[in-house]
PDB file of N, CA and C in Angstrom:
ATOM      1  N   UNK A   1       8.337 -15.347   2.975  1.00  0.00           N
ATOM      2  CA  UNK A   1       8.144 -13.915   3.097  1.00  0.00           C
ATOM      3  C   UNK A   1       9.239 -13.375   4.003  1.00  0.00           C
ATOM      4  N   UNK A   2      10.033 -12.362   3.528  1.00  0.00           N
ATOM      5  CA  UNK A   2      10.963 -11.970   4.245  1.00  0.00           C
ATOM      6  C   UNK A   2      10.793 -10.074   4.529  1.00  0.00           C
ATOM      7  N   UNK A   3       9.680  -9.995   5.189  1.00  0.00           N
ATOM      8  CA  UNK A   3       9.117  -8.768   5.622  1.00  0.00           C
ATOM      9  C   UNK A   3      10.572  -7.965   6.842  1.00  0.00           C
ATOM     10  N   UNK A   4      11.176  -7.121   6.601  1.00  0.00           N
ATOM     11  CA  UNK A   4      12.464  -6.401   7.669  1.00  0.00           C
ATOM     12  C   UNK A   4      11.767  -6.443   9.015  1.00  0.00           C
ATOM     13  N   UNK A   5      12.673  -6.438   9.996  1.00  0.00           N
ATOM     14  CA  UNK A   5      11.754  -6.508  11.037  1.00  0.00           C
ATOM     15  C   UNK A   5      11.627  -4.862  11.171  1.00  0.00           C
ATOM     16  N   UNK A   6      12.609  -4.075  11.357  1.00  0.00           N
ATOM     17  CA  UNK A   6      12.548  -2.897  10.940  1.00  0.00           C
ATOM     18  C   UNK A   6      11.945  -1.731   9.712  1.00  0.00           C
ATOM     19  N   UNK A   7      10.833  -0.869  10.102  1.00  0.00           N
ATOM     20  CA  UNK A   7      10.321  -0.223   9.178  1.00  0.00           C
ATOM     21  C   UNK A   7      11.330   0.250   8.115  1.00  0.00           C
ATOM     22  N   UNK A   8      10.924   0.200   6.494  1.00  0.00           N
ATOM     23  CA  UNK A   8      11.829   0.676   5.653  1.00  0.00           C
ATOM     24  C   UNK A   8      11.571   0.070   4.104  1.00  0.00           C
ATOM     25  N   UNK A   9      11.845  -0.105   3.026  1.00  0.00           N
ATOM     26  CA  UNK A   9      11.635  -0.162   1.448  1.00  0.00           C
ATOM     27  C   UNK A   9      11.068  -1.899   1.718  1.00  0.00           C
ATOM     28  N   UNK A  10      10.079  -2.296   0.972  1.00  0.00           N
ATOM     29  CA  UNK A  10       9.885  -3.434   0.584  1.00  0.00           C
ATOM     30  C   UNK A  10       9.781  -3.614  -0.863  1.00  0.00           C
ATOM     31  N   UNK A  11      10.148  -4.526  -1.364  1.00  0.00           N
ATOM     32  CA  UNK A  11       9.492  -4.455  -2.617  1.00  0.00           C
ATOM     33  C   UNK A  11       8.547  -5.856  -2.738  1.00  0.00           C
ATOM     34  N   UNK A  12       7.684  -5.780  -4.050  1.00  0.00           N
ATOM     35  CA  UNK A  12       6.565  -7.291  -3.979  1.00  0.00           C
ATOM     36  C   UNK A  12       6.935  -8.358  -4.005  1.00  0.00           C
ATOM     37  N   UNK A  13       8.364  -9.080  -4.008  1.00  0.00           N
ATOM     38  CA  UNK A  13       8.679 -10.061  -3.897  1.00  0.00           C
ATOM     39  C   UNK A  13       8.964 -10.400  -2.824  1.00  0.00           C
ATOM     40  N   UNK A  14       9.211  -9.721  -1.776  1.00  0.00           N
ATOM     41  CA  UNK A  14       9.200 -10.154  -0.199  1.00  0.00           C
ATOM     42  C   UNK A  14       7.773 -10.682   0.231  1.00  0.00           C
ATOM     43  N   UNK A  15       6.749 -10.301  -0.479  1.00  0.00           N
ATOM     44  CA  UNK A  15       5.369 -11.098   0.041  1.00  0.00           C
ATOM     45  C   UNK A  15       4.701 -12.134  -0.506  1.00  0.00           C
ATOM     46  N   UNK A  16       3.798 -12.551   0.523  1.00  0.00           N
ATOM     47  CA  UNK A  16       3.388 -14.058   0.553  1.00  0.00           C
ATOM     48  C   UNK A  16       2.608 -13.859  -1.046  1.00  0.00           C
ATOM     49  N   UNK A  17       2.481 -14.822  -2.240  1.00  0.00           N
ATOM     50  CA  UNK A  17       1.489 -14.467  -3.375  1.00  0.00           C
ATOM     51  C   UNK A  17       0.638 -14.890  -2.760  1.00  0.00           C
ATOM     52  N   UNK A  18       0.358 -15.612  -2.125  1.00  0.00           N
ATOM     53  CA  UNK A  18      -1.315 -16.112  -1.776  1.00  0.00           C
ATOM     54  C   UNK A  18      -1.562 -15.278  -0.520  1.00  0.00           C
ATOM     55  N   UNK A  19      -0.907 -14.420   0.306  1.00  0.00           N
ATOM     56  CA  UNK A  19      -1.462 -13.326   1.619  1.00  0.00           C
ATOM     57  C   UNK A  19      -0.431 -12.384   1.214  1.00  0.00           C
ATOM     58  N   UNK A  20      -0.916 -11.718   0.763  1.00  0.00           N
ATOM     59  CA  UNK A  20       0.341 -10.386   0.761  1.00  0.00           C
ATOM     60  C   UNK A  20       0.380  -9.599   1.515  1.00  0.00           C
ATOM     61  N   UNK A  21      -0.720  -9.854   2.416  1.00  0.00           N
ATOM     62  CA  UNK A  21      -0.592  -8.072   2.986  1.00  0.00           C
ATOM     63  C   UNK A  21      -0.747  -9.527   4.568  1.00  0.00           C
ATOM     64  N   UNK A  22       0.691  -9.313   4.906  1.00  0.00           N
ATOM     65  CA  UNK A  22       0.985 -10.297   6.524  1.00  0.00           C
ATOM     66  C   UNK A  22      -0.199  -9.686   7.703  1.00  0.00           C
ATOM     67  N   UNK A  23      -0.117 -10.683   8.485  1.00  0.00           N
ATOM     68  CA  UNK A  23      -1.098 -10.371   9.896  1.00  0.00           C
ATOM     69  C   UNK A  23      -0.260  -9.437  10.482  1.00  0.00           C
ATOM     70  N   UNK A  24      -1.324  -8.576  11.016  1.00  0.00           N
ATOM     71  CA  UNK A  24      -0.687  -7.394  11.755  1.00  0.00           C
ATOM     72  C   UNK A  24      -0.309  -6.756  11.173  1.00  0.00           C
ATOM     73  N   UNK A  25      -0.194  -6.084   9.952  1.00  0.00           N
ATOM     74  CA  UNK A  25      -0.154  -5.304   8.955  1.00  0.00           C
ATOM     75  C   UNK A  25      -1.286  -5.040   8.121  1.00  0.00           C
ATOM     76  N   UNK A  26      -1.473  -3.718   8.066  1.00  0.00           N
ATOM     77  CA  UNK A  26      -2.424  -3.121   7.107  1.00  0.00           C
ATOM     78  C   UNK A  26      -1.980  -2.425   5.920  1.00  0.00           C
ATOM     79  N   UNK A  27      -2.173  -2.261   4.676  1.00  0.00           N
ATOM     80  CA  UNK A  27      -2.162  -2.166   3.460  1.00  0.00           C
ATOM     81  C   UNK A  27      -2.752  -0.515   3.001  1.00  0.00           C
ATOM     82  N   UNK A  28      -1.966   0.090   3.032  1.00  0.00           N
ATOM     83  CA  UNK A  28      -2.394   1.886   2.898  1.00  0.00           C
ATOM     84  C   UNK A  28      -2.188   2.023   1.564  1.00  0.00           C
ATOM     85  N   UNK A  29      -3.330   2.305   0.369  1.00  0.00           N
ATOM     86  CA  UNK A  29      -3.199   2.715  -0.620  1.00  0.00           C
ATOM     87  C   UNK A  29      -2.941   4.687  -0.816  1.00  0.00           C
ATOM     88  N   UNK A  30      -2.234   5.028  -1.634  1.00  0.00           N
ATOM     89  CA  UNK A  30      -2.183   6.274  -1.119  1.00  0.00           C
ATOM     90  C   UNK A  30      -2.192   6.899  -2.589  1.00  0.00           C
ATOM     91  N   UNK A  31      -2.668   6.128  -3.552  1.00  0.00           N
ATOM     92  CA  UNK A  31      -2.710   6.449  -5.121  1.00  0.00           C
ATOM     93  C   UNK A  31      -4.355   7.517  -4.822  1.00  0.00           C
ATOM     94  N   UNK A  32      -4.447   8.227  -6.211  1.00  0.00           N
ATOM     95  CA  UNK A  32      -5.859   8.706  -6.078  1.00  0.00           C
ATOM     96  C   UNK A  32      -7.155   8.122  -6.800  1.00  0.00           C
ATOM     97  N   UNK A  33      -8.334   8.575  -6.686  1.00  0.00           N
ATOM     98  CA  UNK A  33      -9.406   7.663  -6.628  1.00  0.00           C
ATOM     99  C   UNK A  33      -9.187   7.294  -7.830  1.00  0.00           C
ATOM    100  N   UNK A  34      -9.259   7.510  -9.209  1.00  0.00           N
ATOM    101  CA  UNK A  34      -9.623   7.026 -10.334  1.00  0.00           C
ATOM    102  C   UNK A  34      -8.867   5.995 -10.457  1.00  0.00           C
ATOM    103  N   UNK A  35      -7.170   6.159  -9.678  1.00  0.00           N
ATOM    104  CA  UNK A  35      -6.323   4.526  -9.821  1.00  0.00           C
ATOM    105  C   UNK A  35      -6.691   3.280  -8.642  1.00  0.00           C
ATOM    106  N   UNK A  36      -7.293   4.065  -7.669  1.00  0.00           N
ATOM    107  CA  UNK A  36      -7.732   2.844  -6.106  1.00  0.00           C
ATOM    108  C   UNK A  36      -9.052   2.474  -7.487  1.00  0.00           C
ATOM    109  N   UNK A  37      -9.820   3.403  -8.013  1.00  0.00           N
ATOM    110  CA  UNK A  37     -11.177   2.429  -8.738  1.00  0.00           C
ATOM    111  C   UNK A  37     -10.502   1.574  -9.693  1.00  0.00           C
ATOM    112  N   UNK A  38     -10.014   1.732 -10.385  1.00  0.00           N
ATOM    113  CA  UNK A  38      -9.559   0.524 -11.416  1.00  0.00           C
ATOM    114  C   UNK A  38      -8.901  -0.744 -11.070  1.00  0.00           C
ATOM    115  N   UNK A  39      -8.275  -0.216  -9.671  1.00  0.00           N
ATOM    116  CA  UNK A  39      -8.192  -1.409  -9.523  1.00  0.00           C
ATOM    117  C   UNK A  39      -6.837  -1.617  -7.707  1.00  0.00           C
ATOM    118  N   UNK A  40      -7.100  -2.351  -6.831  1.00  0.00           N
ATOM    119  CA  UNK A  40      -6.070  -2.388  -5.821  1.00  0.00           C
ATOM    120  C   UNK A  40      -6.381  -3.438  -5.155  1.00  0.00           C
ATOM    121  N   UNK A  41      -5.410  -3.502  -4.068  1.00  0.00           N
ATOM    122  CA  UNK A  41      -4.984  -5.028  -3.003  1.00  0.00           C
ATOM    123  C   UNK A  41      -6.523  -4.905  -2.084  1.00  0.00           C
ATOM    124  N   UNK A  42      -6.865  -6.530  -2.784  1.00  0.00           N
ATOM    125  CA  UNK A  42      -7.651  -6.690  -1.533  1.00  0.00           C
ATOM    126  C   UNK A  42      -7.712  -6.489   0.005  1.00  0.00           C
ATOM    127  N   UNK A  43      -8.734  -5.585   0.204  1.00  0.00           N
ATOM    128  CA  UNK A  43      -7.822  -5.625   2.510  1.00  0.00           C
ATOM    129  C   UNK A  43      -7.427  -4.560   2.550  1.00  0.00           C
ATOM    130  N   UNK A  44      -7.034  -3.419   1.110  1.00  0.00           N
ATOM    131  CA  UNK A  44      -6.253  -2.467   1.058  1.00  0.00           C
ATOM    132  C   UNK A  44      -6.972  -1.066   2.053  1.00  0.00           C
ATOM    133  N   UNK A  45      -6.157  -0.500   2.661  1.00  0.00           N
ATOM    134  CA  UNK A  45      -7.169   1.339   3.073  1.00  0.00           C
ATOM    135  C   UNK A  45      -6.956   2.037   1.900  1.00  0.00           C
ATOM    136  N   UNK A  46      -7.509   2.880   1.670  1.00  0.00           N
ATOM    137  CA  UNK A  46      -7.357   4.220   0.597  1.00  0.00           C
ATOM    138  C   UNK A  46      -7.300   5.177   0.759  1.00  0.00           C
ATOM    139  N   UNK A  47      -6.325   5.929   1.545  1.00  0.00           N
ATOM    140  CA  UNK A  47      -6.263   7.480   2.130  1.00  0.00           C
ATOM    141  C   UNK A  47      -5.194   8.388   0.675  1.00  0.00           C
ATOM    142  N   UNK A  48      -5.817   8.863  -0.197  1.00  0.00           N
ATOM    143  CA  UNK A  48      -4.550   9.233  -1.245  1.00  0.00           C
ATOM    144  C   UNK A  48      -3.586  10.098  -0.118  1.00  0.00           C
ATOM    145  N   UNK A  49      -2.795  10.247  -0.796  1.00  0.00           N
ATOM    146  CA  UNK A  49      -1.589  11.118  -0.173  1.00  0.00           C
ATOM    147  C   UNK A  49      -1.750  12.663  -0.024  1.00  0.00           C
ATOM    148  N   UNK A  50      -2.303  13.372  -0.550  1.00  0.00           N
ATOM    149  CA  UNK A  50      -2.836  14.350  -0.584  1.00  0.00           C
ATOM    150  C   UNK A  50      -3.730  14.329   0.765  1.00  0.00           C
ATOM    151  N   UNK A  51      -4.596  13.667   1.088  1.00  0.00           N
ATOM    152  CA  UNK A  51      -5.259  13.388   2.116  1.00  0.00           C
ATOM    153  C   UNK A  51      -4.857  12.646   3.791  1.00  0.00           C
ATOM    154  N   UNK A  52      -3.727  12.055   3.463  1.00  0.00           N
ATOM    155  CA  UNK A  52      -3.017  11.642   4.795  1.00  0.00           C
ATOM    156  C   UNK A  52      -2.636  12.152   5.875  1.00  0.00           C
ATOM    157  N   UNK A  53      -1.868  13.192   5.662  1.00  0.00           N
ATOM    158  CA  UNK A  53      -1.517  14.405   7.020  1.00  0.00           C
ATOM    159  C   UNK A  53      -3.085  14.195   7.767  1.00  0.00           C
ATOM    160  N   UNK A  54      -3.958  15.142   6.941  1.00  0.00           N
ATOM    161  CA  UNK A  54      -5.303  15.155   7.916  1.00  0.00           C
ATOM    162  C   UNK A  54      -6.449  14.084   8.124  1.00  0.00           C
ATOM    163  N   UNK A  55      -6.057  13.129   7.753  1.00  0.00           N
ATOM    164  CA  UNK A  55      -7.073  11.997   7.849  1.00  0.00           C
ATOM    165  C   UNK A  55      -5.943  10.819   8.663  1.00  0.00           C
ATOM    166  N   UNK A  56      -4.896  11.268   9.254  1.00  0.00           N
ATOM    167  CA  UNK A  56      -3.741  10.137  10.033  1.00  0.00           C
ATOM    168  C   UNK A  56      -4.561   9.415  11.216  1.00  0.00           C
ATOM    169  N   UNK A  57      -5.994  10.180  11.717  1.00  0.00           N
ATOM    170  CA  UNK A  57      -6.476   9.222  13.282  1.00  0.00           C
ATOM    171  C   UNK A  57      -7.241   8.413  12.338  1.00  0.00           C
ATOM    172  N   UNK A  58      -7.066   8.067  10.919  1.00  0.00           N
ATOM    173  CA  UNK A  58      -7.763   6.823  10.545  1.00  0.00           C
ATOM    174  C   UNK A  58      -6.948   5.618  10.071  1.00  0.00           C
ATOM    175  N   UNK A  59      -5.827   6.148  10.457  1.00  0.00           N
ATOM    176  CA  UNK A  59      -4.698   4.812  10.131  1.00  0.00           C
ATOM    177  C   UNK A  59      -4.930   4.099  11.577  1.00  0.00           C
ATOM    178  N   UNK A  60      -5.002   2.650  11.045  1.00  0.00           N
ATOM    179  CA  UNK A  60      -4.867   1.590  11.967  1.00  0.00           C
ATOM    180  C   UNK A  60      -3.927   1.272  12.992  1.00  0.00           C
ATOM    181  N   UNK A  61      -3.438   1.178  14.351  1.00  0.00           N
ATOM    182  CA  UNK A  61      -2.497   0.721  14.940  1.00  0.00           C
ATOM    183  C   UNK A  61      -2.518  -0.408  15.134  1.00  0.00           C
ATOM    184  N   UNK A  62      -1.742  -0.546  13.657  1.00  0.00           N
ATOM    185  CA  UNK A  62      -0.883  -2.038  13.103  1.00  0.00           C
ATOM    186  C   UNK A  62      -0.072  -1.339  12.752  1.00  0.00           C
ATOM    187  N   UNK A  63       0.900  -2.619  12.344  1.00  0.00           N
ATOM    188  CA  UNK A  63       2.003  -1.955  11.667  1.00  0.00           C
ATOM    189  C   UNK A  63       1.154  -1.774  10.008  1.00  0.00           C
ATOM    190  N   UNK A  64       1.817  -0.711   9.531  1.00  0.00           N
ATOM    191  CA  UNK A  64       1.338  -0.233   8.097  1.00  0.00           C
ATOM    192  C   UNK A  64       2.982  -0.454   6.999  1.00  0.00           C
ATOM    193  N   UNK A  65       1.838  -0.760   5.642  1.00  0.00           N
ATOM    194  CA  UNK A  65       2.780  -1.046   4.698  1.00  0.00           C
ATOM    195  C   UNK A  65       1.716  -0.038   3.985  1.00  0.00           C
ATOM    196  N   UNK A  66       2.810   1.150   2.687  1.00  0.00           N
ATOM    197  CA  UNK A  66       2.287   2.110   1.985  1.00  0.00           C
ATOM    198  C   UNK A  66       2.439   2.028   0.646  1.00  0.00           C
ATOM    199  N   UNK A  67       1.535   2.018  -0.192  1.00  0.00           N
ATOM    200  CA  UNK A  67       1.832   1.373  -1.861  1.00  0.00           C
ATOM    201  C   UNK A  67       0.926   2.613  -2.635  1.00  0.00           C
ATOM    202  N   UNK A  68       1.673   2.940  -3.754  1.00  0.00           N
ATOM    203  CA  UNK A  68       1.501   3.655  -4.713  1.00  0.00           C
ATOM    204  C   UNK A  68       1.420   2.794  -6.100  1.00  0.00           C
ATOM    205  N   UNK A  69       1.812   3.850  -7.360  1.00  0.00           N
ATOM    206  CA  UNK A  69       1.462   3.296  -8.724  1.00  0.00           C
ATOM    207  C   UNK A  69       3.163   2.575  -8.558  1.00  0.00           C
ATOM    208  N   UNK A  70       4.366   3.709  -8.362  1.00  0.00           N
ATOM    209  CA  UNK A  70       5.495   3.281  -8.786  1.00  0.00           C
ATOM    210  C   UNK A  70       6.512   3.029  -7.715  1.00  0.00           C
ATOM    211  N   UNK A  71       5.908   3.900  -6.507  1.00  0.00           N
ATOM    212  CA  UNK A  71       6.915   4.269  -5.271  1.00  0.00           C
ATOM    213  C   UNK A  71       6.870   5.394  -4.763  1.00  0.00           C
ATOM    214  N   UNK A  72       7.073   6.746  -5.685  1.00  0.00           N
ATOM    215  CA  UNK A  72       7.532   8.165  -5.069  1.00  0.00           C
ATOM    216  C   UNK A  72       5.977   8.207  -4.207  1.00  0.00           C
ATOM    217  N   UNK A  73       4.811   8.447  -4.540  1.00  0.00           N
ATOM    218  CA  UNK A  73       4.274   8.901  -3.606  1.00  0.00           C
ATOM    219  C   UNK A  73       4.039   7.988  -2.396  1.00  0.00           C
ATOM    220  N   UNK A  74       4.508   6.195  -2.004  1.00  0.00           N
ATOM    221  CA  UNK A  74       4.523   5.904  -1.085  1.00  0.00           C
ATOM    222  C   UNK A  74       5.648   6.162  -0.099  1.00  0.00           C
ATOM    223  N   UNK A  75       6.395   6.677  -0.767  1.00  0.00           N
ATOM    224  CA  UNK A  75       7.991   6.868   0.586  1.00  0.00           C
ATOM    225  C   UNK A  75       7.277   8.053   1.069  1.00  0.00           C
ATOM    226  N   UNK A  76       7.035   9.337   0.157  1.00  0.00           N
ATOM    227  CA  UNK A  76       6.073  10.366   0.927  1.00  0.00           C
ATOM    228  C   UNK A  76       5.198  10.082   1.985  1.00  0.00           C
ATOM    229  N   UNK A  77       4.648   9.139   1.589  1.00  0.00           N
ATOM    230  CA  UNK A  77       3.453   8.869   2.911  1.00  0.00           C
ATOM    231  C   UNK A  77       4.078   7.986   4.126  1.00  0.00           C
ATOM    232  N   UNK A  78       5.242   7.055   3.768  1.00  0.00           N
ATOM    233  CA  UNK A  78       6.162   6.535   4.780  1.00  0.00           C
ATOM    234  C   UNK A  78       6.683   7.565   5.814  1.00  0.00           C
ATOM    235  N   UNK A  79       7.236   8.347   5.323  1.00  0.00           N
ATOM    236  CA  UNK A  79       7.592   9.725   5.610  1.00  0.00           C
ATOM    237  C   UNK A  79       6.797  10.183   6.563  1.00  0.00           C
ATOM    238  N   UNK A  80       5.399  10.946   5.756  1.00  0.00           N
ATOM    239  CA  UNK A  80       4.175  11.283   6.567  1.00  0.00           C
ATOM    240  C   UNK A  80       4.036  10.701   7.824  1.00  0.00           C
ATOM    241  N   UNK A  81       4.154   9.422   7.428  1.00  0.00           N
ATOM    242  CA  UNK A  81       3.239   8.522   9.075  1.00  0.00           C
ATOM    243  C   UNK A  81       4.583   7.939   9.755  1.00  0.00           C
ATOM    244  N   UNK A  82       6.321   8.112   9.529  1.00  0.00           N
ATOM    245  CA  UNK A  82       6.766   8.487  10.498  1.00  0.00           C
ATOM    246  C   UNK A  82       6.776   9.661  11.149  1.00  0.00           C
ATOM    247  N   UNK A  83       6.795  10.885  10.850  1.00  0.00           N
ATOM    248  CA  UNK A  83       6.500  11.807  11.459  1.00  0.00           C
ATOM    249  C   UNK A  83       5.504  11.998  12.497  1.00  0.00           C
ATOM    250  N   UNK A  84       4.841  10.697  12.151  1.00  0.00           N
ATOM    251  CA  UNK A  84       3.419  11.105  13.282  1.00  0.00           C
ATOM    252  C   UNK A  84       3.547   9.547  13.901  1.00  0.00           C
ATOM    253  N   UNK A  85       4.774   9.264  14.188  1.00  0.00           N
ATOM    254  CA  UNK A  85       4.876   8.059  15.189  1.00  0.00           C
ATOM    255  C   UNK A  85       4.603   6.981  14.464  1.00  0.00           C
ATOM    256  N   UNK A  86       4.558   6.420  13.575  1.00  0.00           N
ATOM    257  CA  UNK A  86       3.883   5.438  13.323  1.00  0.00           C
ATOM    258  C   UNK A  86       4.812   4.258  12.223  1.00  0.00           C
ATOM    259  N   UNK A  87       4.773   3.139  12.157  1.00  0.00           N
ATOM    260  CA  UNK A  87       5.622   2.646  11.747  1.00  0.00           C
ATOM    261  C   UNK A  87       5.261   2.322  10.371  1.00  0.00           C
ATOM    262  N   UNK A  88       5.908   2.756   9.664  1.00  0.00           N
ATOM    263  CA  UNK A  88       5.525   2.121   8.048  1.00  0.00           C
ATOM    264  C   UNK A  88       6.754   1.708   6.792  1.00  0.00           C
ATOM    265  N   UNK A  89       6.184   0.467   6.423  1.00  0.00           N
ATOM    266  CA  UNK A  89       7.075   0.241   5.266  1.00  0.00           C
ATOM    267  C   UNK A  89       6.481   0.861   4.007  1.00  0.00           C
ATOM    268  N   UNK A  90       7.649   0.933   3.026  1.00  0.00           N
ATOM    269  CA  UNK A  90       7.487   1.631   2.112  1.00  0.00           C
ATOM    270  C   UNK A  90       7.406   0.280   0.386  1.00  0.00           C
ATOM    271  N   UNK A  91       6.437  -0.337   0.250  1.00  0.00           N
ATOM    272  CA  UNK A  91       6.346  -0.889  -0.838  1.00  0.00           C
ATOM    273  C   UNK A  91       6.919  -0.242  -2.027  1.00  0.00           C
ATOM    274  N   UNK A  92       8.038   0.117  -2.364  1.00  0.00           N
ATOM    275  CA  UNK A  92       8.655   0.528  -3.299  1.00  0.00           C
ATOM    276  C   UNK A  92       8.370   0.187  -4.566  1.00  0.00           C
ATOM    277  N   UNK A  93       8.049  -0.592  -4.946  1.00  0.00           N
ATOM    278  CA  UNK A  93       8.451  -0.980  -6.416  1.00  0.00           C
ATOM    279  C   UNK A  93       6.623  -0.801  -6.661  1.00  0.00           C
ATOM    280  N   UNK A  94       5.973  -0.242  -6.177  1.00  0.00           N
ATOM    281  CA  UNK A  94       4.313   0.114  -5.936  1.00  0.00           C
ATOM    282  C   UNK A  94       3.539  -1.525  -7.007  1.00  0.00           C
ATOM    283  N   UNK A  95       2.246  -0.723  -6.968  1.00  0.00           N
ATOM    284  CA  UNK A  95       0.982  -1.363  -7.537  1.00  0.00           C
ATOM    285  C   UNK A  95       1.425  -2.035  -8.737  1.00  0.00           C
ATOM    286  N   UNK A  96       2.486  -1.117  -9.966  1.00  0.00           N
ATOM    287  CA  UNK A  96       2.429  -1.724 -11.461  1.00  0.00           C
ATOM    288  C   UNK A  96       3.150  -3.262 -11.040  1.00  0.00           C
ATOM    289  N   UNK A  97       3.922  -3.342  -9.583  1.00  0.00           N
ATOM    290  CA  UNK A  97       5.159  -4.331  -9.562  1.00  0.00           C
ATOM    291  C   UNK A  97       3.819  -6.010  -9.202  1.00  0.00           C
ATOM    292  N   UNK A  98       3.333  -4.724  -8.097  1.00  0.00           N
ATOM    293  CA  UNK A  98       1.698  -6.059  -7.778  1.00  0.00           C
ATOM    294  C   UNK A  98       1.465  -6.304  -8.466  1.00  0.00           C
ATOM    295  N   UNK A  99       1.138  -6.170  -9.710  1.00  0.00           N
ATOM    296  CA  UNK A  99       0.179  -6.399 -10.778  1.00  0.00           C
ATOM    297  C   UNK A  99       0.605  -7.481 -11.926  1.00  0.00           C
ATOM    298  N   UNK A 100       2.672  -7.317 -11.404  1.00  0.00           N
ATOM    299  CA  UNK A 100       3.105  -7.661 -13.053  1.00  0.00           C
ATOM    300  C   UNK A 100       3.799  -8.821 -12.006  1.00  0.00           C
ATOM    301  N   UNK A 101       3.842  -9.204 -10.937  1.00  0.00           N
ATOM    302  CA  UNK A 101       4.140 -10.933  -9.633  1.00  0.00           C
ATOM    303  C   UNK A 101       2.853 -11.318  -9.836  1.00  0.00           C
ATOM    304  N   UNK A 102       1.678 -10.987 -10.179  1.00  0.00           N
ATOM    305  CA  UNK A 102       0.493 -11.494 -10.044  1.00  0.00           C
ATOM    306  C   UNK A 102      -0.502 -11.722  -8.754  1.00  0.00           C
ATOM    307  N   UNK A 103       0.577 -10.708  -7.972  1.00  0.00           N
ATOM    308  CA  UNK A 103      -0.824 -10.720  -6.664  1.00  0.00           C
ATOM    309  C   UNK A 103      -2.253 -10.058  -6.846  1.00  0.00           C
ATOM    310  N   UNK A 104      -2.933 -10.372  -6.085  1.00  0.00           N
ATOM    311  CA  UNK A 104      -4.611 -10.098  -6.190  1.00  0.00           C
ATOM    312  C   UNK A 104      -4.805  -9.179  -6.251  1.00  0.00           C
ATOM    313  N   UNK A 105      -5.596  -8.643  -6.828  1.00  0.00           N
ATOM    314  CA  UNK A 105      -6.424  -7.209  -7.498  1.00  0.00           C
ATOM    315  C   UNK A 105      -7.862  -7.202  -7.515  1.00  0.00           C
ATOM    316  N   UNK A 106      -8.709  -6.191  -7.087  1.00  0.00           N
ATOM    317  CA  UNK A 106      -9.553  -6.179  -7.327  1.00  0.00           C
ATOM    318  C   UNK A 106      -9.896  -4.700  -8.011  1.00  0.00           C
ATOM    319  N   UNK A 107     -11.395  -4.472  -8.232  1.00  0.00           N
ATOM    320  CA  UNK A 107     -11.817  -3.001  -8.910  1.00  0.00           C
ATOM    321  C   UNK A 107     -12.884  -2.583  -8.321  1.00  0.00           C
ATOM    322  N   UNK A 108     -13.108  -1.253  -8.495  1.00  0.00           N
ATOM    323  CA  UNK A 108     -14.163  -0.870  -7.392  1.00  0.00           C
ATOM    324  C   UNK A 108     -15.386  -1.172  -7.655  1.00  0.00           C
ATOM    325  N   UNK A 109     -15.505  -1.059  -8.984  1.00  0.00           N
ATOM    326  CA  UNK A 109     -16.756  -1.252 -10.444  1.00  0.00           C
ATOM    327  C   UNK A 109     -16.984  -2.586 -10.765  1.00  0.00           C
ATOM    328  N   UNK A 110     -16.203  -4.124 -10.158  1.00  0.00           N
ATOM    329  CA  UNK A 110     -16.465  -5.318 -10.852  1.00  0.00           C
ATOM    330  C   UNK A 110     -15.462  -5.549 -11.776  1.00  0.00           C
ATOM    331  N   UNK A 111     -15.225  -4.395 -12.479  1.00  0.00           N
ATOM    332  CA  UNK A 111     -14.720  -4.848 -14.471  1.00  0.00           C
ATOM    333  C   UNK A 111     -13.272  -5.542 -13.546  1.00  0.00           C
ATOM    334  N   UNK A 112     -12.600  -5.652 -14.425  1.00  0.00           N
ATOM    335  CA  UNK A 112     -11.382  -6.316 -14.550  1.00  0.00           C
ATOM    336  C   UNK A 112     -10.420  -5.665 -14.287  1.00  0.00           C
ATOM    337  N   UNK A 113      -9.702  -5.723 -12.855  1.00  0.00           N
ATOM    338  CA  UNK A 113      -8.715  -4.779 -12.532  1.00  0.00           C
ATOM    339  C   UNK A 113      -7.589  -4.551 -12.797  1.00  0.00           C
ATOM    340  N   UNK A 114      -7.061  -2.858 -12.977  1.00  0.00           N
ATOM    341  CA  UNK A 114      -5.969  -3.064 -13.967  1.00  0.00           C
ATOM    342  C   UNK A 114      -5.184  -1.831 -13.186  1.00  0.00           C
ATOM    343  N   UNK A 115      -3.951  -2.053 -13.152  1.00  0.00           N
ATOM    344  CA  UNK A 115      -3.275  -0.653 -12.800  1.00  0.00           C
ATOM    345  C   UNK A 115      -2.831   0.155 -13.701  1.00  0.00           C
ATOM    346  N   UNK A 116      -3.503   1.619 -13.851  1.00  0.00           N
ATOM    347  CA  UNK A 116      -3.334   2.782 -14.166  1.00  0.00           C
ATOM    348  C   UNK A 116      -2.321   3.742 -13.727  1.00  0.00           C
TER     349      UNK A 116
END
């Protein structure tokens, strides 16, 4: 795993397949509900992006990593939560990239998780 030591773009091949989301890092989903239900990273938070500015005293002080479907709306929220001090990488290549390395997925419903 070759995580920057410096906040900035990751993509899913820098992480562990069997721990993806490293110690001391928390996992900010920032997609909206109908794509966090079908399906996301175990361990993951779910603040959509739309919702981040005003829900920021519920981000964790860890370091944060931010994942979307493709990317654009996680650099937004990278963005977001530097502005408000806080250190975050930007999982670039988002959820479809999780999905298609084969890291873990789950769904909110049981069924079989899939990214939307």
């Amino acid at each position: 795993m070759a995580i920057p030591q410096n906040p900035g773009p990751l993509v899913t091949t820098d992480l562990n397949a069997d721990d993806p989301i490293p110690e001391g890092f928390t996992l900010i989903d920032v997609r909206g509900e109908d794509e966090w239900d079908a399906g996301h990273a175990p361990g993951a938070l779910h603040i959509p992006l739309d919702e981040l500015a005003d829900r920021i005293e519920e981000v964790p002080d860890t370091d944060i990593m931010v994942v979307c479907r493709l990317g654009r709306r996680s650099a937004q929220a990278a963005a977001i939560l530097t502005e408000h001090g806080i250190d975050a990488w930007d999982l670039s290549d988002g959820m479809a990239a999780w999905q298609t390395n084969g890291l873990p997925l789950v769904s909110s419903d049981g069924d079989i998780p899939t990214i939307a």
